[in-house]
N, C-alpha and C. Protein backbone atom coordinates (compact mmCIF):
# COMPACT_ATOMS: atom_id res chain seq x y z
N UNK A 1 -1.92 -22.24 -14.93
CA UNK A 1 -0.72 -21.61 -14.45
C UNK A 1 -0.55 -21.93 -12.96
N UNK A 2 0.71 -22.21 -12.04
CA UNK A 2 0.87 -22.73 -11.42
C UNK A 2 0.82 -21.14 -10.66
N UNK A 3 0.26 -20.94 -9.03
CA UNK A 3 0.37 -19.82 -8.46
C UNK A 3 1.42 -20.47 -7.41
N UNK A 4 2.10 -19.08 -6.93
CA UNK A 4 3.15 -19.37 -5.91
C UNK A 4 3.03 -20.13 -4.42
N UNK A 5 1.63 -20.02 -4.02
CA UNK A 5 1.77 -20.98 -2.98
C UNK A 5 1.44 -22.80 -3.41
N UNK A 6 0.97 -22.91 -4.63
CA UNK A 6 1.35 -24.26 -5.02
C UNK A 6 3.05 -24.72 -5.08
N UNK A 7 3.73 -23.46 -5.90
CA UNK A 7 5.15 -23.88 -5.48
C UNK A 7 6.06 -24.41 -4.19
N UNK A 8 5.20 -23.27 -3.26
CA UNK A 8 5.85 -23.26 -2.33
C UNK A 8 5.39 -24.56 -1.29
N UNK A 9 4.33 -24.91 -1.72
CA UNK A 9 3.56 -26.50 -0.92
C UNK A 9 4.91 -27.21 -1.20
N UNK A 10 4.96 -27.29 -2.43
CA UNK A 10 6.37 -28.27 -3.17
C UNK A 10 7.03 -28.63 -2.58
N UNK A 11 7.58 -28.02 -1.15
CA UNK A 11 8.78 -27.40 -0.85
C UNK A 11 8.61 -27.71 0.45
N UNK A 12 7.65 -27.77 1.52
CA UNK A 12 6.65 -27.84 2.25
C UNK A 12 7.90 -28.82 3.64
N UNK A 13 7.91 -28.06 4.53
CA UNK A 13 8.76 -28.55 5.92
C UNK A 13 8.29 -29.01 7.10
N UNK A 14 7.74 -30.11 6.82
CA UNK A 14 7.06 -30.36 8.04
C UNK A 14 6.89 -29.78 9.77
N UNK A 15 8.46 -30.24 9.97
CA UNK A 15 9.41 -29.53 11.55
C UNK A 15 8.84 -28.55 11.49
N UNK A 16 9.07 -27.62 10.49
CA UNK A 16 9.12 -26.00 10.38
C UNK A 16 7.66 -25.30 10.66
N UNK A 17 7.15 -26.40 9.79
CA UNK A 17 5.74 -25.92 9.67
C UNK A 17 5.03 -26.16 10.82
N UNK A 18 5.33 -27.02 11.99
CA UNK A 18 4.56 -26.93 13.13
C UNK A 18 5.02 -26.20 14.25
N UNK A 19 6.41 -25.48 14.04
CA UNK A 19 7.22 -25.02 14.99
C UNK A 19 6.37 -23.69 14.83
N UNK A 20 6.26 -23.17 13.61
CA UNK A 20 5.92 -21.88 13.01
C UNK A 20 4.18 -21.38 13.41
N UNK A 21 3.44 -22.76 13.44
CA UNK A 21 2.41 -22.59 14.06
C UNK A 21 1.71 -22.88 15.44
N UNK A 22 2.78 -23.54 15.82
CA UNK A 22 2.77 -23.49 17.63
C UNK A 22 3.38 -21.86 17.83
N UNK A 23 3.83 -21.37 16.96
CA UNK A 23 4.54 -20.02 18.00
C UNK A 23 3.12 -19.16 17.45
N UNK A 24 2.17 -19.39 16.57
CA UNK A 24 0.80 -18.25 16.85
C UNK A 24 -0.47 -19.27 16.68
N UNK A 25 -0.02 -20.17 18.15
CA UNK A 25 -1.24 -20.85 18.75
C UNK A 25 -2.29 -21.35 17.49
N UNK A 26 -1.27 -22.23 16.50
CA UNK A 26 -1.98 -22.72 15.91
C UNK A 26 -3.31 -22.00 14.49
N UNK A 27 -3.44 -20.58 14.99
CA UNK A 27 -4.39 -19.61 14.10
C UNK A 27 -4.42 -20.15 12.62
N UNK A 28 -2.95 -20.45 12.02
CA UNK A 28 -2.83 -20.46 10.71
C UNK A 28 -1.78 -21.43 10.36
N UNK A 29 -2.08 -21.73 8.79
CA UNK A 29 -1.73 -22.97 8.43
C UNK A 29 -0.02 -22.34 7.87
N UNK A 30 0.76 -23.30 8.12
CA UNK A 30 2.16 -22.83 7.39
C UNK A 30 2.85 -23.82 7.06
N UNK A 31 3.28 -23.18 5.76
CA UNK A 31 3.81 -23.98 4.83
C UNK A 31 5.60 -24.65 5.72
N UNK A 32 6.29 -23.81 6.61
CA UNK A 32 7.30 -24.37 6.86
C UNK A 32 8.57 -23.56 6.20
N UNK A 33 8.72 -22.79 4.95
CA UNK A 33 9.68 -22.77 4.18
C UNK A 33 9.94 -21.13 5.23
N UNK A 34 11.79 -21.26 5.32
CA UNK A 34 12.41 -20.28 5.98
C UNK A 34 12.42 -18.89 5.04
N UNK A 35 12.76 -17.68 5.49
CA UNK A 35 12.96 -16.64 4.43
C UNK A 35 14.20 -16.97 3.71
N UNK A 36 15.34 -18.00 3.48
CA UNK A 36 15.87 -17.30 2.10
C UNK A 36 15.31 -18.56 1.12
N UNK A 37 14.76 -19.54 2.13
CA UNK A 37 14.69 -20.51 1.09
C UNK A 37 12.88 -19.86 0.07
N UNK A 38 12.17 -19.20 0.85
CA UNK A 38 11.23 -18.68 0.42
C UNK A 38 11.57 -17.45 -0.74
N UNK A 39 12.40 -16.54 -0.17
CA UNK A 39 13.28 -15.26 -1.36
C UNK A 39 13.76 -16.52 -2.94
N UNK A 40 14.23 -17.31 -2.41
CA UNK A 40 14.77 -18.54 -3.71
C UNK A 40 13.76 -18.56 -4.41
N UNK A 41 12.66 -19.61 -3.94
CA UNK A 41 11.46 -19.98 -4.82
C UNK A 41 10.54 -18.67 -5.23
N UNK A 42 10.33 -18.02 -5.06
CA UNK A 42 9.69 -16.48 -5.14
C UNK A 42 10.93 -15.90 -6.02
N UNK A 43 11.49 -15.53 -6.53
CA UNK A 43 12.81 -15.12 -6.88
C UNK A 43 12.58 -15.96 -8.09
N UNK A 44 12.55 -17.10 -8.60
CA UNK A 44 12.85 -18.18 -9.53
C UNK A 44 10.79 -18.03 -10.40
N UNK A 45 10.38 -18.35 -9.54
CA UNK A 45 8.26 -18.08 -9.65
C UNK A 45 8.25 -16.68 -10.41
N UNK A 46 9.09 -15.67 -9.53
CA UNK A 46 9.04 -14.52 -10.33
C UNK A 46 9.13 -14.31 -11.82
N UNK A 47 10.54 -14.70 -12.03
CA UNK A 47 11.54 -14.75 -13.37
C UNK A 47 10.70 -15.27 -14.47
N UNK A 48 9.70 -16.40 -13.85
CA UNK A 48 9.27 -17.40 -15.24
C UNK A 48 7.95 -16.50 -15.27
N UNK A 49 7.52 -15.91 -15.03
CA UNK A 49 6.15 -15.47 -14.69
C UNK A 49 6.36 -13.58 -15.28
N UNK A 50 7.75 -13.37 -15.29
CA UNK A 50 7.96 -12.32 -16.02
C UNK A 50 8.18 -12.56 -17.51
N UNK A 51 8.70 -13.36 -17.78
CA UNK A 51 9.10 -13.78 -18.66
C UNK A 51 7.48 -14.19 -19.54
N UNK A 52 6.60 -15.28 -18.74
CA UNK A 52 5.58 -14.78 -19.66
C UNK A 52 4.79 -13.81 -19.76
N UNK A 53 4.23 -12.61 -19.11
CA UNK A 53 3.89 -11.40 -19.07
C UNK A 53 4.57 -11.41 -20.24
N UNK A 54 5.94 -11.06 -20.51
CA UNK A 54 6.39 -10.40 -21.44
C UNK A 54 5.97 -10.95 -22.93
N UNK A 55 6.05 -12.54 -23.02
CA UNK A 55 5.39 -12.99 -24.00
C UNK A 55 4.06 -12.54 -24.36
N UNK A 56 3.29 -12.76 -23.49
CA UNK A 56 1.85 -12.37 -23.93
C UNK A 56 1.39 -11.14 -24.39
N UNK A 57 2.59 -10.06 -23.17
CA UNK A 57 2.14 -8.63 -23.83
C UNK A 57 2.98 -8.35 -25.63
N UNK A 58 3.98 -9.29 -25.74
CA UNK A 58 4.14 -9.04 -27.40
C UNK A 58 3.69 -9.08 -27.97
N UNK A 59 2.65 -10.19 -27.57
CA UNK A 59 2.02 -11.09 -28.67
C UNK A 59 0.42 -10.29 -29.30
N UNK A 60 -0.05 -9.80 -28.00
CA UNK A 60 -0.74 -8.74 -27.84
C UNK A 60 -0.63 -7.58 -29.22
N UNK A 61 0.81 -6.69 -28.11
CA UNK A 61 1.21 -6.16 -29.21
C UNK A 61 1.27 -6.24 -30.72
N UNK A 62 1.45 -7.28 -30.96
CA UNK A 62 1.64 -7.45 -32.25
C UNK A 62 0.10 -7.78 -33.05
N UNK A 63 -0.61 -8.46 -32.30
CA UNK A 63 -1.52 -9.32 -32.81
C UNK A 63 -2.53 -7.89 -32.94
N UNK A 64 -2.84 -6.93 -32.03
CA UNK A 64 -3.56 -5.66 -31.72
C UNK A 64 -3.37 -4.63 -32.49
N UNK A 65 -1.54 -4.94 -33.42
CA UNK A 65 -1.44 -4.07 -34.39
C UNK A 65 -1.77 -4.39 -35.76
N UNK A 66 -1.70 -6.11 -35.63
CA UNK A 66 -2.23 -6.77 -37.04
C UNK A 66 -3.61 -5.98 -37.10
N UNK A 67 -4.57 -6.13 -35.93
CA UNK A 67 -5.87 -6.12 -36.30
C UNK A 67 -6.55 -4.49 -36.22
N UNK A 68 -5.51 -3.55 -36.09
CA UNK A 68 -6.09 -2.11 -36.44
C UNK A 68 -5.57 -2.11 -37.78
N UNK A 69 -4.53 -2.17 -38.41
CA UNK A 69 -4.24 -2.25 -39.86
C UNK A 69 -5.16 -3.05 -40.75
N UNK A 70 -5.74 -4.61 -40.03
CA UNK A 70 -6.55 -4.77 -41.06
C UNK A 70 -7.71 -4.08 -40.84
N UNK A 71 -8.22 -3.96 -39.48
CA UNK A 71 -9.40 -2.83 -39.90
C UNK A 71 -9.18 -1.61 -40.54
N UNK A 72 -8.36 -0.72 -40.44
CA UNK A 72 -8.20 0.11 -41.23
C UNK A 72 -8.55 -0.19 -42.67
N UNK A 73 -8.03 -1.08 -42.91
CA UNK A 73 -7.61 -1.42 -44.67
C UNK A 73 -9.57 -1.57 -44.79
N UNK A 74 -10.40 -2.04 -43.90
CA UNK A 74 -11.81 -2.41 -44.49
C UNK A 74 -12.68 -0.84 -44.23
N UNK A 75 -12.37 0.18 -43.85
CA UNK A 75 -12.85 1.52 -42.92
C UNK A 75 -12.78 2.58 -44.73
């Protein structure tokens, strides 16, 4: 699964990214990306990443109810 700062490398602003770390003396590494273009990709990372949560917890669901019914049926 892809985590959000791999996305956001993707995306990755050179200019930005050294402007951003000359203004705190270099301490830390930055990716470059501005806040709305960051709200965008975070916003979009979100959606697909809810979307599978939701899959998995169905599947869960469902699969967790197959397997108390068949235990039941052997009890």
């Amino acid at each position: 699964m892809i985590n959000i700062i791999e996305e956001f490398r993707q995306y990755k602003n050179e200019e930005n990214a050294e402007k951003q770390a000359a203004y705190l003396r270099h301490q830390f590494e930055f990716i470059g990306l501005k806040t709305p273009e960051r709200r965008l990709l975070a916003k979009d990372f979100l959606k697909k990443k809810r979307q599978i949560s939701k899959l998995i917890g169905s599947l869960f669901l469902n699969f967790g109810i197959c397997l108390s019914v068949n235990f039941n049926i052997w009890l």
